[in-house]
N, C-alpha and C. Protein backbone atom coordinates (compact mmCIF):
# COMPACT_ATOMS: atom_id res chain seq x y z
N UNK A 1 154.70 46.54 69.12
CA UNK A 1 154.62 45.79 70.34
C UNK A 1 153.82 46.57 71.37
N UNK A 2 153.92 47.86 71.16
CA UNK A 2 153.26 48.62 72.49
C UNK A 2 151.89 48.30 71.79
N UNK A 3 151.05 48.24 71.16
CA UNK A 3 150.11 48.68 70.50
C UNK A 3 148.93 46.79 71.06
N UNK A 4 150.58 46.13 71.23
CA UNK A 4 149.93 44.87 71.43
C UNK A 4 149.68 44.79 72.86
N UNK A 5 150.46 45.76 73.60
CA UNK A 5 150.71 45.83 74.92
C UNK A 5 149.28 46.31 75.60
N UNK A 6 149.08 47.47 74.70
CA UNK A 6 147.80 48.37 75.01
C UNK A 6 146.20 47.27 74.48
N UNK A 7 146.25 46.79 73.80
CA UNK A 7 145.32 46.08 73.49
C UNK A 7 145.19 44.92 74.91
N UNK A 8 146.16 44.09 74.80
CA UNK A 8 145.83 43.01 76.27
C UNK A 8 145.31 43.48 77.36
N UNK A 9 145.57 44.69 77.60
CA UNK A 9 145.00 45.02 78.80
C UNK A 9 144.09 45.91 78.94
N UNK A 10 143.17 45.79 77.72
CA UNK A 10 141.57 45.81 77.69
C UNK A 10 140.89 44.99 77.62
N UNK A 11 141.54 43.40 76.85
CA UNK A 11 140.82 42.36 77.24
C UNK A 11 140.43 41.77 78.68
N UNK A 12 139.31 41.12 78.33
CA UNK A 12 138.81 39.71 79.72
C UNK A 12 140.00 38.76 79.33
N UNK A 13 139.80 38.29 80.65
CA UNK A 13 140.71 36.83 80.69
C UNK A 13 140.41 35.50 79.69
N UNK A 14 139.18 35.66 79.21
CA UNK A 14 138.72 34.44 78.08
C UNK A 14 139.72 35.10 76.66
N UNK A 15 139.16 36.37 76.56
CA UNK A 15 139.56 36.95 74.95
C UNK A 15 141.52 37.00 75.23
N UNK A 16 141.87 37.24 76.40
CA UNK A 16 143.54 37.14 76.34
C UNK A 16 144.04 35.79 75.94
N UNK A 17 143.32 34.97 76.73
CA UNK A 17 143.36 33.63 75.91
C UNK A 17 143.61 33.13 74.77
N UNK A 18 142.43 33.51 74.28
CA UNK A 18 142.62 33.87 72.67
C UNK A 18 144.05 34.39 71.86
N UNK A 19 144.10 35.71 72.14
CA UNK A 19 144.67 36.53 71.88
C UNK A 19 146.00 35.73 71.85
N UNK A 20 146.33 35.31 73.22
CA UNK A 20 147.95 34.57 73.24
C UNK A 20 148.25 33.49 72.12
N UNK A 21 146.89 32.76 72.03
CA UNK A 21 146.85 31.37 71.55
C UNK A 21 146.95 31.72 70.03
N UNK A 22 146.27 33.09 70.00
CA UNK A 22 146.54 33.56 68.16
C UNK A 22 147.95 33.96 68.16
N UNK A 23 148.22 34.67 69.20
CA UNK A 23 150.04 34.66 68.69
C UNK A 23 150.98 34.00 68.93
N UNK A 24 150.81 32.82 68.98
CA UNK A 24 151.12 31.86 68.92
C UNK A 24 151.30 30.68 68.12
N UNK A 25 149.91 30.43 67.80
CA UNK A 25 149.87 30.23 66.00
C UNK A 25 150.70 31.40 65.42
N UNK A 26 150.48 32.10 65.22
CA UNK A 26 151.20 33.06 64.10
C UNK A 26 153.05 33.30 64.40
N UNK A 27 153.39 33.18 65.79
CA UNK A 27 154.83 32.89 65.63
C UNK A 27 154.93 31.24 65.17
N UNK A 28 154.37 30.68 65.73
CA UNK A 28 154.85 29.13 64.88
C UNK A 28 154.33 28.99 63.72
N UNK A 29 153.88 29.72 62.91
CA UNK A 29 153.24 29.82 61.62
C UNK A 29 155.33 30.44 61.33
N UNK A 30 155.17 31.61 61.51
CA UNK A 30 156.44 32.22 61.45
C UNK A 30 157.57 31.45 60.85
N UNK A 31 158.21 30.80 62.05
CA UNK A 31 158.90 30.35 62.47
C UNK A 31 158.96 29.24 61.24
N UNK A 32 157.89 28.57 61.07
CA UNK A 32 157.51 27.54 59.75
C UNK A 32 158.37 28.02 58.28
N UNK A 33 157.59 29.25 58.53
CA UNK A 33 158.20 29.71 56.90
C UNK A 33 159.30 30.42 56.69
N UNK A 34 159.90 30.52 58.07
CA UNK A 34 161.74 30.75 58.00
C UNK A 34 162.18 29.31 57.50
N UNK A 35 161.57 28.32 57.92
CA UNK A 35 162.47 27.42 57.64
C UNK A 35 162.07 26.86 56.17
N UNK A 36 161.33 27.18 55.66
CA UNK A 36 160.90 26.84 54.42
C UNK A 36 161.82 27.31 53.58
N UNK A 37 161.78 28.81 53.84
CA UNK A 37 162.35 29.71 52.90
C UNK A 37 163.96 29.42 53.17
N UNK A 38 164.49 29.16 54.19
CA UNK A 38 165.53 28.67 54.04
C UNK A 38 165.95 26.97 53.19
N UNK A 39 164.92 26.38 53.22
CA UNK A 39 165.16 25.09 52.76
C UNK A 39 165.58 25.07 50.83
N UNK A 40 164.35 25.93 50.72
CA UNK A 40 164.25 26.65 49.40
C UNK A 40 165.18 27.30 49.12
N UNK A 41 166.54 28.42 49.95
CA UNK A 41 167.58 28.93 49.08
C UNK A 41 168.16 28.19 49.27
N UNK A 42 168.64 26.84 49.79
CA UNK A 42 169.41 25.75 49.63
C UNK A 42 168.82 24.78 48.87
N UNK A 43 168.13 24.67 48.51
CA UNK A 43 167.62 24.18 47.12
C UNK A 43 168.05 24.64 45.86
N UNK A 44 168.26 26.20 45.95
CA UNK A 44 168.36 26.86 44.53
C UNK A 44 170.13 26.90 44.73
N UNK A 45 170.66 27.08 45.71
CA UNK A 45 171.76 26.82 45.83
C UNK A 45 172.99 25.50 45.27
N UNK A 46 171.81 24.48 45.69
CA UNK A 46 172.70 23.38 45.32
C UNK A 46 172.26 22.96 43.43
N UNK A 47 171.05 23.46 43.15
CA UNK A 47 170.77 23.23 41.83
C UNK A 47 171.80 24.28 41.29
N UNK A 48 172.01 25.14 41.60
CA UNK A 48 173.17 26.15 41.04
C UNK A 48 174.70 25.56 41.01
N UNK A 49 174.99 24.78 41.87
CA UNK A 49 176.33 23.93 42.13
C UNK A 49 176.77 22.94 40.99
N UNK A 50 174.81 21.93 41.07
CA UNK A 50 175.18 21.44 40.28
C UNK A 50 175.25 21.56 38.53
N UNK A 51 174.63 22.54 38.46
CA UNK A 51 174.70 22.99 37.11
C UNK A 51 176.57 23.72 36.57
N UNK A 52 176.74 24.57 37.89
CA UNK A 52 178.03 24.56 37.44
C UNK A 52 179.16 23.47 37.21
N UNK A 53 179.25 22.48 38.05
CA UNK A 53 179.83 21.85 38.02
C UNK A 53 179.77 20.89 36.68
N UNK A 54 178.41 20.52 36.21
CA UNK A 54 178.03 19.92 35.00
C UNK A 54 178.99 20.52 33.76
N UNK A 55 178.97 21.63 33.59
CA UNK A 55 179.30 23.34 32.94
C UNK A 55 181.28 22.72 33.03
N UNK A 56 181.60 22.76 34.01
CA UNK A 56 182.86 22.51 34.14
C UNK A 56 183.50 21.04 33.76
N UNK A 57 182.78 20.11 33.94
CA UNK A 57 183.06 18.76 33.34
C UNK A 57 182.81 19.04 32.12
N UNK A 58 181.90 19.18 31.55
CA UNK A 58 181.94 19.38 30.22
C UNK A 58 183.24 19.86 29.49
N UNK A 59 183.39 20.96 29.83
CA UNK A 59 184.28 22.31 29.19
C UNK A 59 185.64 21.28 29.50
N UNK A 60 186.49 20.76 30.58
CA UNK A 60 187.08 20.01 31.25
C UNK A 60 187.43 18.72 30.28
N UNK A 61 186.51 18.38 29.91
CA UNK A 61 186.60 17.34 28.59
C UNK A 61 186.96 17.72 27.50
N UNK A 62 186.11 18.61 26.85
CA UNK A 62 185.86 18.89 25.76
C UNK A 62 187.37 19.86 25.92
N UNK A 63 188.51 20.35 26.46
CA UNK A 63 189.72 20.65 26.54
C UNK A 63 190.50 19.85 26.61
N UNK A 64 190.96 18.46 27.14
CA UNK A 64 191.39 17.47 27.43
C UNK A 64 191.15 17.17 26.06
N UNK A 65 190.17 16.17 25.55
CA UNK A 65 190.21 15.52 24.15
C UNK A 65 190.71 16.76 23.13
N UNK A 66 190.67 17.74 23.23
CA UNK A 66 191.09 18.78 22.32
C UNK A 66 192.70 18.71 22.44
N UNK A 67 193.42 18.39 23.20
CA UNK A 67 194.51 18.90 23.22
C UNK A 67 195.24 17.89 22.55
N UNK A 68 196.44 18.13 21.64
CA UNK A 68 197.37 17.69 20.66
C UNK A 68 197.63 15.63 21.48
N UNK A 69 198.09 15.90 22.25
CA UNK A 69 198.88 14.62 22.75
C UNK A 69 197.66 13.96 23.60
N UNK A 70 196.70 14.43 23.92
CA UNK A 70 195.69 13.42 24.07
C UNK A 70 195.12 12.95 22.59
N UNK A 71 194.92 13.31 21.68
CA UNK A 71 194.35 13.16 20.57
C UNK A 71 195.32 11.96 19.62
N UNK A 72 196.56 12.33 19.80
CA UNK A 72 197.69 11.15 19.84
C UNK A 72 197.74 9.98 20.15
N UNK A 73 197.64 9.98 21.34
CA UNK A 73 197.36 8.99 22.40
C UNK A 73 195.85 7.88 21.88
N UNK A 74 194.86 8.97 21.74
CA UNK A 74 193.57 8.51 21.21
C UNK A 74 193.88 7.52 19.64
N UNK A 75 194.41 8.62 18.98
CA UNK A 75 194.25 7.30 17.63
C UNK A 75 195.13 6.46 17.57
N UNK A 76 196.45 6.21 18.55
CA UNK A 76 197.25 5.20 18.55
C UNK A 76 196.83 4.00 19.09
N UNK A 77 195.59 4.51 20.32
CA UNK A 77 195.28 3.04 20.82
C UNK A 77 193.51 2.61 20.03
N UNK A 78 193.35 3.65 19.06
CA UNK A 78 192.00 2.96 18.67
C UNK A 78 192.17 1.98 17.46
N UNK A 79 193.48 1.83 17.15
CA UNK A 79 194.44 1.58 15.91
C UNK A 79 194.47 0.14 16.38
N UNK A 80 194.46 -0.23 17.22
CA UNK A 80 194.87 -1.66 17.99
C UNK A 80 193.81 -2.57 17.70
């Protein structure tokens, strides 16, 4: 920051101009790709959710139909 400090005040009033208007772009450039990059770990976030959750229905089932008295239950009423 000092370095930016020391530079402005060797410029003319046209080139400070400049100067502001470039850092300016470049914080709202900034500012842009915080929010990107945040959009993006909530992206990978919720693809991670839903994969677990997929992961758990599965397994969730595939325990349920496994178990003795659901399986009971199953061929008594496919019997009908």
């Amino acid at each position: 920051m000092a370095r930016l400090i020391s530079v402005m005040t060797r410029l003319t009033d046209h080139e400070t101009d400049a100067a502001l208007r470039l850092l300016l772009a470049i914080a709202m450039f900034a500012g842009h790709l915080a929010v990107l990059r945040e959009a993006q770990q909530r992206h990978h976030q919720a693809a991670a959710a839903r994969e677990a959750g997929d992961r758990l229905r599965a397994r969730a089932v595939r325990n349920v139909t496994a178990h003795p008295i659901v399986r009971k239950v199953h061929i008594r009423t496919r019997g009908r």
